[in-house]
C-alpha atoms as a PDB file:
ATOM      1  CA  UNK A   1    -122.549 -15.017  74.166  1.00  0.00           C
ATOM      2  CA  UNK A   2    -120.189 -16.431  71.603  1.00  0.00           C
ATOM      3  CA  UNK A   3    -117.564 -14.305  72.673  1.00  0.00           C
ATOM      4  CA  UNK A   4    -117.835 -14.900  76.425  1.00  0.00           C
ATOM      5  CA  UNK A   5    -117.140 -18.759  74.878  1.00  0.00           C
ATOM      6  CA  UNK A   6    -114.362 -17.585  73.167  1.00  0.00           C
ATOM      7  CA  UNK A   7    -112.120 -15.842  75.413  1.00  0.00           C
ATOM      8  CA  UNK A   8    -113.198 -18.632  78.197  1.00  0.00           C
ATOM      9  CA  UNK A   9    -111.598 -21.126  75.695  1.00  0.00           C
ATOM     10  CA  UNK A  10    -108.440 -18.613  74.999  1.00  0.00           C
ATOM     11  CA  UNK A  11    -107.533 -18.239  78.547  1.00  0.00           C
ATOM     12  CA  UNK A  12    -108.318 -22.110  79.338  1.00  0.00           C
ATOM     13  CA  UNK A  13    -105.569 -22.708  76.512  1.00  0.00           C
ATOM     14  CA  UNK A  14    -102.919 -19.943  77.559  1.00  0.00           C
ATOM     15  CA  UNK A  15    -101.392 -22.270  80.658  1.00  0.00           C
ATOM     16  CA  UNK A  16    -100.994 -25.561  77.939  1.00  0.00           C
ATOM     17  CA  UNK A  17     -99.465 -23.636  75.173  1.00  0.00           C
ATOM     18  CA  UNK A  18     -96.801 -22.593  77.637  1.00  0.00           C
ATOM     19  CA  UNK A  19     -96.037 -26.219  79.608  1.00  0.00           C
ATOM     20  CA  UNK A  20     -96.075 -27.141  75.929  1.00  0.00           C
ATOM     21  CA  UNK A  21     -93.609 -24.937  74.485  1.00  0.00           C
ATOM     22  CA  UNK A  22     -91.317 -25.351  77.239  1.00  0.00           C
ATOM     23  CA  UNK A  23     -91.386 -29.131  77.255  1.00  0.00           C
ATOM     24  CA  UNK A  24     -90.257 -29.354  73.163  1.00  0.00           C
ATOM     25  CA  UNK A  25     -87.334 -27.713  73.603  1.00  0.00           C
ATOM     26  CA  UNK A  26     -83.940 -29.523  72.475  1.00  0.00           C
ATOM     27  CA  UNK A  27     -80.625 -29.576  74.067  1.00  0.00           C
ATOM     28  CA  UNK A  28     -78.346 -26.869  73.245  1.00  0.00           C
ATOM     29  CA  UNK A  29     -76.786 -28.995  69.732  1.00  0.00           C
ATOM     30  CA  UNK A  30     -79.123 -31.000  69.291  1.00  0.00           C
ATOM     31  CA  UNK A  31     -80.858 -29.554  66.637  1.00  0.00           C
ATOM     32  CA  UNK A  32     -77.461 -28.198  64.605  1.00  0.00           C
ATOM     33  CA  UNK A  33     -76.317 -31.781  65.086  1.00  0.00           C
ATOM     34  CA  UNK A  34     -79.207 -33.675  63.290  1.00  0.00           C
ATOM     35  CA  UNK A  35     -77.859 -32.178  59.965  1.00  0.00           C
ATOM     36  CA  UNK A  36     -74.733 -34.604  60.037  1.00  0.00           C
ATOM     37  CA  UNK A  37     -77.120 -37.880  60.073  1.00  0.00           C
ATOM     38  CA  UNK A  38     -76.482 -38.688  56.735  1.00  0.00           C
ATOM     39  CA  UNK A  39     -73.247 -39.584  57.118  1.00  0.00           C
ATOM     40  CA  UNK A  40     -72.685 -39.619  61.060  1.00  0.00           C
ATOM     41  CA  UNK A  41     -76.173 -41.670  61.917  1.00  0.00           C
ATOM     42  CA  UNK A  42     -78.437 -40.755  64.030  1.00  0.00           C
ATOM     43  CA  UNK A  43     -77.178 -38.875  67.266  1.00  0.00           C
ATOM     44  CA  UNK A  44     -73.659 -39.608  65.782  1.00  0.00           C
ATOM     45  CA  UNK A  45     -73.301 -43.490  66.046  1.00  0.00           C
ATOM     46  CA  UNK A  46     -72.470 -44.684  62.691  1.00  0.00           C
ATOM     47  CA  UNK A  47     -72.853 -46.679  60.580  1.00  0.00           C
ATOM     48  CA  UNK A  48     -71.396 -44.339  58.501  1.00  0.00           C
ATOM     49  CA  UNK A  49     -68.043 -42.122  58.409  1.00  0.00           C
ATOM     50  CA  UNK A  50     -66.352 -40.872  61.456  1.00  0.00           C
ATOM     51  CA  UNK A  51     -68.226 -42.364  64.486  1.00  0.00           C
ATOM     52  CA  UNK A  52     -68.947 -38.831  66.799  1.00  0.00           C
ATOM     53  CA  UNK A  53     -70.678 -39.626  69.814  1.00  0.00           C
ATOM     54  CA  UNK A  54     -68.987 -39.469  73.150  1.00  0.00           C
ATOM     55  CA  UNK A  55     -65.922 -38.343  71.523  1.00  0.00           C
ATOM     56  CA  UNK A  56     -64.196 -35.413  72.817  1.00  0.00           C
ATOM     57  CA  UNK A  57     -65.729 -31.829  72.756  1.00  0.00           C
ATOM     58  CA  UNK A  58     -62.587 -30.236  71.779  1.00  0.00           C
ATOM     59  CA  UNK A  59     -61.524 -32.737  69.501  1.00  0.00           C
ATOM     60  CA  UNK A  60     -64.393 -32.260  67.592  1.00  0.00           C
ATOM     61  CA  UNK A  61     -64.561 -28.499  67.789  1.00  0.00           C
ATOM     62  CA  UNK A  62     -60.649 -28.654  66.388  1.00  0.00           C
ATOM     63  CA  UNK A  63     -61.268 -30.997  63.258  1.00  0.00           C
ATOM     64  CA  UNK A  64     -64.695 -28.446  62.418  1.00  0.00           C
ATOM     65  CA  UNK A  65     -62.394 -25.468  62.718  1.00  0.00           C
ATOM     66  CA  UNK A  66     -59.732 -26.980  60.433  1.00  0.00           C
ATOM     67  CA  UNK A  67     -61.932 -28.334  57.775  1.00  0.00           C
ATOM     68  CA  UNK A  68     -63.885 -24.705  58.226  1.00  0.00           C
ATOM     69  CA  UNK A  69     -59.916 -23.282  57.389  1.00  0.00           C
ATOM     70  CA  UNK A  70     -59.937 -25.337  54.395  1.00  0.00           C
ATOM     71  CA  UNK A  71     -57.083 -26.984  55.928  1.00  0.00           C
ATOM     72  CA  UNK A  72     -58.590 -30.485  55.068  1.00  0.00           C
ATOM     73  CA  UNK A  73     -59.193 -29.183  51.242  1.00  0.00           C
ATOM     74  CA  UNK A  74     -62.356 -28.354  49.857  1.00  0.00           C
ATOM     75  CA  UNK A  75     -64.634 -31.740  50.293  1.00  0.00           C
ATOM     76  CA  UNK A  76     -67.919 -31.741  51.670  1.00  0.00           C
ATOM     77  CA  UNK A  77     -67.092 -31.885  55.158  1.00  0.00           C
ATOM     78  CA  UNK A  78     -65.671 -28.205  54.418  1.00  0.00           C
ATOM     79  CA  UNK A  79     -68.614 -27.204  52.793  1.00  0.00           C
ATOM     80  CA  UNK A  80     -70.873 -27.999  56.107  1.00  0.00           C
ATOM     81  CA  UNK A  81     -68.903 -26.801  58.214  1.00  0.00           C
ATOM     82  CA  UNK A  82     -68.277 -22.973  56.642  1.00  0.00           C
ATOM     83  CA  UNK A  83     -72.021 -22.943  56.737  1.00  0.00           C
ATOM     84  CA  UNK A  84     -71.246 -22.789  61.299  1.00  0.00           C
ATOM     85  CA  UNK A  85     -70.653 -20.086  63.311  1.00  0.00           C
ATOM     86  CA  UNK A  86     -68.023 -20.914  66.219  1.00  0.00           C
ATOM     87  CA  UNK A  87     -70.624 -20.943  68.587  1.00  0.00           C
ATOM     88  CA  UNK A  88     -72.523 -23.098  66.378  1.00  0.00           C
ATOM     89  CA  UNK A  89     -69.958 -25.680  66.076  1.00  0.00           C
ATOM     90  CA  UNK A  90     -69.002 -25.595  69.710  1.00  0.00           C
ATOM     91  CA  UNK A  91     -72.819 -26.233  70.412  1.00  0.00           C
ATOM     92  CA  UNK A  92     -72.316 -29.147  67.965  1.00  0.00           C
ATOM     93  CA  UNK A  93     -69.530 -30.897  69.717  1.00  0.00           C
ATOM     94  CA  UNK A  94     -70.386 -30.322  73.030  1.00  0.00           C
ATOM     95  CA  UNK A  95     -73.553 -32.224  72.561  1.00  0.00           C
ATOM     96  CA  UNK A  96     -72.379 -34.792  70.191  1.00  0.00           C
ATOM     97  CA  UNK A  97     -69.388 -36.031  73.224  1.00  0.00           C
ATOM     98  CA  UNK A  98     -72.745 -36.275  75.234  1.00  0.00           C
ATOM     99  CA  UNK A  99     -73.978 -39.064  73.376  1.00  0.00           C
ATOM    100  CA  UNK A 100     -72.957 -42.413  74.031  1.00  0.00           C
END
C-alpha cells in the first residue's frame, strides 16, 4: 500500500517540477552579467565604475574584446573578461543594453 502512495505522490509532482523549472529560467545574460555587480551595481546601474545598462550592445561587446586582447593592459577588467567566451560576452552585452 505504501507504494501505491508513493508513485500517486511522484506522478502528482511530475507536472509542478516542470511549470517550475521552466518558470526560473533567466534571460539569455542575465546570469553571466550578475558577476560584474561589484563594480557595475546591480543589473549594471552604478554606483560604481562604468555605468552599463542600456548602453550599446556592440559597444560593450568591443571594449570586452579589447580588454580580453590585453589591449587595455593587464587590470582586472582584463582578468574577467579572458575568463568569457565570445558568445559569452555577446550574451553579456546584449542583455546589459536591455536594462534601463
Amino acid at each position: 500500500m505504501q507504494s501505491v502512495k508513493t508513485g500517486a505522490l511522484m506522478l502528482a509532482l511530475i507536472p509542478c517540477s516542470g511549470a517550475w523549472a521552466q518558470a526560473t529560467v533567466p534571460p539569455p545574460g542575465r546570469l553571466l552579467a550578475s558577476n560584474c555587480f561589484q563594480c557595475h551595481g546591480t543589473n549594471g546601474k552604478g554606483p560604481g565604475f562604468e555605468r552599463l545598462a542600456g548602453e550599446s550592445s556592440d559597444e560593450i561587446y568591443k571594449e570586452l574584446k579589447e580588454m580580453q586582447s590585453g589591449k587595455e593592459g593587464q587590470g582586472l577588467m582584463t582578468k574577467h573578461a579572458m575568463g568569457y567566451t565570445d558568445a559569452q560576452l555577446r550574451a553579456m552585452s546584449k542583455w546589459f543594453s536591455t536594462q534601463r
